[in-house]
N, C-alpha and C. Protein backbone atom coordinates (compact mmCIF):
# COMPACT_ATOMS: atom_id res chain seq x y z
N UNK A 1 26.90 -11.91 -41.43
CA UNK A 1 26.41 -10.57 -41.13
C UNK A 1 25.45 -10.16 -42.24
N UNK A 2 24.35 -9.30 -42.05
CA UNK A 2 23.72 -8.81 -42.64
C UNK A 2 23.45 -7.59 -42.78
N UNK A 3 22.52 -7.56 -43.80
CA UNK A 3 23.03 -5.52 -43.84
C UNK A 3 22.17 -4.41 -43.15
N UNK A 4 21.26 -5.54 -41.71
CA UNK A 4 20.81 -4.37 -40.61
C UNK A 4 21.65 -4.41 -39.49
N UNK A 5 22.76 -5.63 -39.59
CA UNK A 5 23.23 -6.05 -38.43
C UNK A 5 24.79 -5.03 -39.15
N UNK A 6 25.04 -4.83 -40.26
CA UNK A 6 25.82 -3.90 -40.55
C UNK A 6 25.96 -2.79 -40.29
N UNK A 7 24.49 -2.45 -40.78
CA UNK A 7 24.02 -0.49 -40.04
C UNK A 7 23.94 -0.43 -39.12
N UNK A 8 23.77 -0.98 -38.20
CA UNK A 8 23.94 -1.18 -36.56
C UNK A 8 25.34 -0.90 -36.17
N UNK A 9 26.00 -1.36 -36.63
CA UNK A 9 27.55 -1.59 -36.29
C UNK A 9 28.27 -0.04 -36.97
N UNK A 10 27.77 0.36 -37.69
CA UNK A 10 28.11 1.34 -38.79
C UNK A 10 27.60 2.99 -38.24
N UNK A 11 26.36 2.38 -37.98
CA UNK A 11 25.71 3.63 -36.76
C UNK A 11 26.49 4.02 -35.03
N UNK A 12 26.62 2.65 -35.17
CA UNK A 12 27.44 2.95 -33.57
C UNK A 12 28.68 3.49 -33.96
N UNK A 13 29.05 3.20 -34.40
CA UNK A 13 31.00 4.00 -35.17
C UNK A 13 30.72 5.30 -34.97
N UNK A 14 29.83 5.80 -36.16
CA UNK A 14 29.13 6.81 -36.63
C UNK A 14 29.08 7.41 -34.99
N UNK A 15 28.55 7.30 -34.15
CA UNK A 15 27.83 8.00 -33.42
C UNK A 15 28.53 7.75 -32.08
N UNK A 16 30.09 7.22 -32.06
CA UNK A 16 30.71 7.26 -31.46
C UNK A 16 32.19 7.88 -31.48
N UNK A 17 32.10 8.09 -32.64
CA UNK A 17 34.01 8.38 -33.13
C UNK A 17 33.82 10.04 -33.31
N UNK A 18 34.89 10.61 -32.84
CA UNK A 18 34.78 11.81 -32.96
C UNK A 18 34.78 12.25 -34.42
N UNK A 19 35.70 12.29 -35.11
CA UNK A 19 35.41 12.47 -36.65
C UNK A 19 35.25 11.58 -37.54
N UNK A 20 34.05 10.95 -37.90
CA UNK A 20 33.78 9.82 -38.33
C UNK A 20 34.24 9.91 -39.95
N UNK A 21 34.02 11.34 -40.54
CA UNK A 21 34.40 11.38 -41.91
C UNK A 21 35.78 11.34 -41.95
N UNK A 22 36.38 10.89 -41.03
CA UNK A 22 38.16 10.64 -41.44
C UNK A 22 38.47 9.17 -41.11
N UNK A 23 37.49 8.32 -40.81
CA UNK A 23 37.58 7.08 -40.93
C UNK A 23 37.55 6.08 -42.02
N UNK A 24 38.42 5.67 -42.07
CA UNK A 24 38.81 4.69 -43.49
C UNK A 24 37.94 3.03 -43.47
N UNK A 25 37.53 3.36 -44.73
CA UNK A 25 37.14 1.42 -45.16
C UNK A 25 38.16 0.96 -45.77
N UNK A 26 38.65 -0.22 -44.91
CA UNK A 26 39.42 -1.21 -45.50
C UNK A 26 39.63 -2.78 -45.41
N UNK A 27 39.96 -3.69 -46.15
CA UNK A 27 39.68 -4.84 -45.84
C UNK A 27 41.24 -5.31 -45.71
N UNK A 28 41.21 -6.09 -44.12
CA UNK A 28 42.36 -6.58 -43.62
C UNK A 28 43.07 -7.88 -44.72
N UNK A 29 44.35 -7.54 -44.28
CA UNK A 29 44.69 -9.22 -45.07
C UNK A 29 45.88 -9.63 -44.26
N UNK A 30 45.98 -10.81 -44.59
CA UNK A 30 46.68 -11.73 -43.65
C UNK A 30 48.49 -11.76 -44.42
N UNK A 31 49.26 -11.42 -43.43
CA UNK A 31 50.54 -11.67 -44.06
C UNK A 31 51.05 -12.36 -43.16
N UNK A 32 52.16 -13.17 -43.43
CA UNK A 32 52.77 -14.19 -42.62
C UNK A 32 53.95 -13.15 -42.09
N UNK A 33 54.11 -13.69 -40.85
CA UNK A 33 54.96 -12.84 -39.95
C UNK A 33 55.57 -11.30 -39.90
N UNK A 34 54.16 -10.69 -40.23
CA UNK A 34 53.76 -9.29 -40.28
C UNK A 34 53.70 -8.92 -39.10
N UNK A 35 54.74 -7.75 -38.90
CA UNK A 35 54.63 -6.88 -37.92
C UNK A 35 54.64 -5.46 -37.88
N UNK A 36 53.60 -4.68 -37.07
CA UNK A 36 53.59 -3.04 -36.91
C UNK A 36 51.82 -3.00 -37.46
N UNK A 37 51.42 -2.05 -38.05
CA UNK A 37 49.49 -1.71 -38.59
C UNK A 37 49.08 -3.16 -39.29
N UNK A 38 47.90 -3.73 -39.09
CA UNK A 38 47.91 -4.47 -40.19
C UNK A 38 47.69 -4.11 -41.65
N UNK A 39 47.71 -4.82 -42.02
CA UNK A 39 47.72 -4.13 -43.62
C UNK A 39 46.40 -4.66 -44.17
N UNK A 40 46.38 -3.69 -44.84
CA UNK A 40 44.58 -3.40 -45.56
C UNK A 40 44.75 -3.21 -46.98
N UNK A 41 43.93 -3.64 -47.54
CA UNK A 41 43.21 -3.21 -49.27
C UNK A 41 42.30 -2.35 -49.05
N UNK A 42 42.40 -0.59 -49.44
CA UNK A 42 40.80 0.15 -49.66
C UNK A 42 40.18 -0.77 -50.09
N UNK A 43 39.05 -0.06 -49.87
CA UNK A 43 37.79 -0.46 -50.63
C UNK A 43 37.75 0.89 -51.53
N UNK A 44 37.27 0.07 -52.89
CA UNK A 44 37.14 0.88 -53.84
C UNK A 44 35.37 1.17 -54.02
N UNK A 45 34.35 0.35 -53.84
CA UNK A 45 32.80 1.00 -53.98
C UNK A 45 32.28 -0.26 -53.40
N UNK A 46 30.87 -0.17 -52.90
CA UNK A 46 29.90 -1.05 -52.12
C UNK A 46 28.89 -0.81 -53.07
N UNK A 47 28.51 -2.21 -53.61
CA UNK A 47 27.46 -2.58 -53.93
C UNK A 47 26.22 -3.57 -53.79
N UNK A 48 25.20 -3.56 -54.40
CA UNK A 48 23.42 -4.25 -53.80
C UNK A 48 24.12 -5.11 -55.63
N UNK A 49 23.93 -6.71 -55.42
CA UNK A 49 24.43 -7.36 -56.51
C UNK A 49 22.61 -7.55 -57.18
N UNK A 50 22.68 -8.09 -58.35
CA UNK A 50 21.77 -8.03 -59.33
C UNK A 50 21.56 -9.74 -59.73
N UNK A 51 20.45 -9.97 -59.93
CA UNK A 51 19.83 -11.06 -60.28
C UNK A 51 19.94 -11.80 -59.07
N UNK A 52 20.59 -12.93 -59.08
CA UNK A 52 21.36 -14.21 -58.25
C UNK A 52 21.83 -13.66 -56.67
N UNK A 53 22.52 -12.84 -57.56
CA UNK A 53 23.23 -11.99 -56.17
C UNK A 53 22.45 -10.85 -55.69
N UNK A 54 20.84 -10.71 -55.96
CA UNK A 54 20.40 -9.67 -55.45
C UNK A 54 20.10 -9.44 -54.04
N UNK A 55 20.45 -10.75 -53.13
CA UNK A 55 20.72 -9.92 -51.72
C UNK A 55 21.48 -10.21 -51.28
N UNK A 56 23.27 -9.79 -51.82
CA UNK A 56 23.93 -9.71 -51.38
C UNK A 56 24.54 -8.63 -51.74
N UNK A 57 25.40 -7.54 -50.31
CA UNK A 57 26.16 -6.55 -50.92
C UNK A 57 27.85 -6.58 -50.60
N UNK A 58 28.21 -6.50 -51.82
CA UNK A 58 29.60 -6.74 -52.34
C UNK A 58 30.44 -5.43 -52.05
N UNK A 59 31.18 -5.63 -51.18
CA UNK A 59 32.72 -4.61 -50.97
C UNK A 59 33.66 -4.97 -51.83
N UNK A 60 33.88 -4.33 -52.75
CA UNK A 60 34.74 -4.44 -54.10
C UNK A 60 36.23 -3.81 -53.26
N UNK A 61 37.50 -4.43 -52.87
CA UNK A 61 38.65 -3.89 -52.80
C UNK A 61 39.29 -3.02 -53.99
N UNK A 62 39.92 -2.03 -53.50
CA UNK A 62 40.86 -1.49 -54.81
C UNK A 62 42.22 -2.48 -55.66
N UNK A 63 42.37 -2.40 -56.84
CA UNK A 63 43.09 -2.85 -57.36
C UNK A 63 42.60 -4.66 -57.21
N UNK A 64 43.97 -5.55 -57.28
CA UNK A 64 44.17 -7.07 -57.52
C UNK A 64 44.55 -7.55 -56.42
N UNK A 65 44.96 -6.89 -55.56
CA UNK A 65 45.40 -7.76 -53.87
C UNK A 65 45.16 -9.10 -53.59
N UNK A 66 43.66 -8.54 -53.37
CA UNK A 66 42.33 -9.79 -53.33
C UNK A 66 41.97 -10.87 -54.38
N UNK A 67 42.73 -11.65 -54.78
CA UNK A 67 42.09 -12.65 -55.60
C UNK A 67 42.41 -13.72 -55.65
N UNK A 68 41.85 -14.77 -55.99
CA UNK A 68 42.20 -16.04 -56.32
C UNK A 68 43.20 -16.19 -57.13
N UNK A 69 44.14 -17.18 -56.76
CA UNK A 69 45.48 -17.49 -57.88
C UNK A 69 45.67 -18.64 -58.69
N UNK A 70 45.69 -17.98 -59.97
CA UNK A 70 45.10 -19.14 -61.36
C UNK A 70 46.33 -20.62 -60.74
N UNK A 71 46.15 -21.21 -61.61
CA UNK A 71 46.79 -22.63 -61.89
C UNK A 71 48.24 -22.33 -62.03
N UNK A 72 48.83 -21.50 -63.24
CA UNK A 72 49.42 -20.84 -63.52
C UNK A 72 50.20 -20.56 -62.45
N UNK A 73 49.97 -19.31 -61.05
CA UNK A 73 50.62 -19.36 -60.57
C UNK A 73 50.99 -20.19 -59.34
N UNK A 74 49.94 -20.70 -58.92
CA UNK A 74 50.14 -21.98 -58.49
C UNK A 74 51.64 -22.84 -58.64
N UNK A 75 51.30 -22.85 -60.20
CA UNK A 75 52.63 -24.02 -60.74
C UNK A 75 54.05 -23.09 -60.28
N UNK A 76 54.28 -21.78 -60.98
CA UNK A 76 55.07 -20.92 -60.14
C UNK A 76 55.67 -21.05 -58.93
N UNK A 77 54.89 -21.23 -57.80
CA UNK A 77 55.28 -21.02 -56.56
C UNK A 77 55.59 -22.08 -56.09
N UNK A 78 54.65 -23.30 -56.51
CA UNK A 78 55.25 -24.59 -56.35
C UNK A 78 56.47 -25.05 -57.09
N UNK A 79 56.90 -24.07 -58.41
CA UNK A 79 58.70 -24.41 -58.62
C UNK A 79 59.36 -23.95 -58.01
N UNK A 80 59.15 -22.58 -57.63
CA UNK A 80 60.00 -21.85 -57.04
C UNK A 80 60.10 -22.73 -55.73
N UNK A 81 59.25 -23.29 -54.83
CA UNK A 81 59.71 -23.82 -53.52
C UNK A 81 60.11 -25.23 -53.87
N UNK A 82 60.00 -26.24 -54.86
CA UNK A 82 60.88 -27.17 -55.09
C UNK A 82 62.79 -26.16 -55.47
N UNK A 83 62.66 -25.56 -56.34
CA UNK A 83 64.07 -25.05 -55.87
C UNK A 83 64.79 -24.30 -54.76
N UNK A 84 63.73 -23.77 -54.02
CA UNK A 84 64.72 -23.49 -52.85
C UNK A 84 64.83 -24.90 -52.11
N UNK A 85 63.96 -25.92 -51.98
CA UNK A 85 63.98 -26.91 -51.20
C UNK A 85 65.82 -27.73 -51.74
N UNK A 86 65.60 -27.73 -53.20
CA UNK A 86 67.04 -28.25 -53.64
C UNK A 86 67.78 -27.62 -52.92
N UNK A 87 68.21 -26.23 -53.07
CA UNK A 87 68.92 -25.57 -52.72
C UNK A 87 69.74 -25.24 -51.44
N UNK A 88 68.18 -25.61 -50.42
CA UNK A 88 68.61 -25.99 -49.00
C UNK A 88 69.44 -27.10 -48.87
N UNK A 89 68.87 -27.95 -49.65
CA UNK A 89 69.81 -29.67 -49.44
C UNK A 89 71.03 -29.55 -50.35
N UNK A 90 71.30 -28.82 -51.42
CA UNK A 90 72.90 -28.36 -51.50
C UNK A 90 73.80 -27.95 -50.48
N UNK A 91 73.08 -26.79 -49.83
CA UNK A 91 73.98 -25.70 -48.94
C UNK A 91 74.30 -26.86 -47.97
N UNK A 92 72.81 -27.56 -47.47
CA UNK A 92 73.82 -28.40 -46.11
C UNK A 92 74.17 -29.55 -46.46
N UNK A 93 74.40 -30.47 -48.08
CA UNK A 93 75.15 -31.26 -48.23
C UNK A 93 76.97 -30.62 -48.19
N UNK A 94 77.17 -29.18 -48.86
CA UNK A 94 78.26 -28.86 -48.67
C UNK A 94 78.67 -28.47 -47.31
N UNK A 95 78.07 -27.86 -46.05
CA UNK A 95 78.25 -27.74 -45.05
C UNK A 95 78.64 -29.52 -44.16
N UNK A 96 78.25 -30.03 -44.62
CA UNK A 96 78.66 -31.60 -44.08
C UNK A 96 79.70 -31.89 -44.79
N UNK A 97 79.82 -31.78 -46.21
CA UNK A 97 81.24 -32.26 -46.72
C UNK A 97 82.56 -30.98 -46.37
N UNK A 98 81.86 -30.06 -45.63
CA UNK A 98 83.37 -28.85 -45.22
C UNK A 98 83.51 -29.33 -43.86
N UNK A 99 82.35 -29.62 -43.19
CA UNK A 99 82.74 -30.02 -41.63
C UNK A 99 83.43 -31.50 -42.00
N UNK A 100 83.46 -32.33 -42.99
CA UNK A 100 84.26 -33.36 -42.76
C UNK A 100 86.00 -33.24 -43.36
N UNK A 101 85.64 -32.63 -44.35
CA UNK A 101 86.91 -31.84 -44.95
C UNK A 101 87.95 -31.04 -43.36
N UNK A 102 87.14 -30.01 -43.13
CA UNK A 102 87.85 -29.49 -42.32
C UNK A 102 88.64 -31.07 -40.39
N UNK A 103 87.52 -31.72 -40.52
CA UNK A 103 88.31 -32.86 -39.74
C UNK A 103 89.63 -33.30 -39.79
N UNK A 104 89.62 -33.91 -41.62
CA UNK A 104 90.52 -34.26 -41.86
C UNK A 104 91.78 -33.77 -41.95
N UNK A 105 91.50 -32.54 -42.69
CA UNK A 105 92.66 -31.53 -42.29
C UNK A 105 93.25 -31.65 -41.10
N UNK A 106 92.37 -31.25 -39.92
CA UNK A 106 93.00 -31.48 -38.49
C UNK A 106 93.67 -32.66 -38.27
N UNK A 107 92.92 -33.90 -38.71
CA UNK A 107 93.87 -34.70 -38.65
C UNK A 107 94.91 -35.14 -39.02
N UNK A 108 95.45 -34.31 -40.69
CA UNK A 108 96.89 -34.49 -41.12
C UNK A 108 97.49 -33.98 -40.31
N UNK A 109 97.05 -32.73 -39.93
CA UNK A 109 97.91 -31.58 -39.49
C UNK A 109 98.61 -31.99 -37.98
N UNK A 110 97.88 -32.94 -37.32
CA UNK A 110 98.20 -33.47 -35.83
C UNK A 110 98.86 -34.62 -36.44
N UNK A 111 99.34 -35.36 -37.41
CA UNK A 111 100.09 -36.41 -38.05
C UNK A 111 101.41 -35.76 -38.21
């Protein structure tokens, strides 16, 4: 998209919505098995970028929502899901040694 094919889109809103000054900018984000509004980051200011980036314009979100995730936490999330993965294969190694436990029982008990 570009930024006549923006004002286009921006004008039609504009010139379709009954109160356009109570319409919110926000940028959607994706949550895994999210249900009810989707959920949005404001936008905190729109800008025309400088040098390199001088024709491109940047929607700055509010706050950190939006960002790339260092190495750091990376490594984080990848421990954290090696230990729940352990954790799963505890719970149902003990669920197999109670369903065999509980067999045997039955079977003294019919002895």
């Amino acid at each position: 998209m570009n930024l006549v094919e923006l004002k286009t889109v921006i004008d039609n809103i504009v010139s379709r919505h009954r109160y356009p000054e109570e319409v919110q900018v926000a940028i959607p984000v994706f949550r895994v098995g999210q249900m009810g509004p989707q959920s949005t980051v404001p936008v905190e200011h729109i800008h025309l970028g400088i040098d390199w980036d001088s024709n491109t314009l940047f929607i700055t979100p509010k706050g950190d929502e939006l960002r790339e995730i260092n190495v750091d936490e990376i490594s984080a999330i990848m421990k954290k899901y090696d230990e729940l993965c352990w954790t799963e294969y505890k719970i149902s190694k003990i669920k197999r040694e109670n369903e065999a436990l509980k067999k045997k029982l039955k079977e003294l008990e019919n002895d």
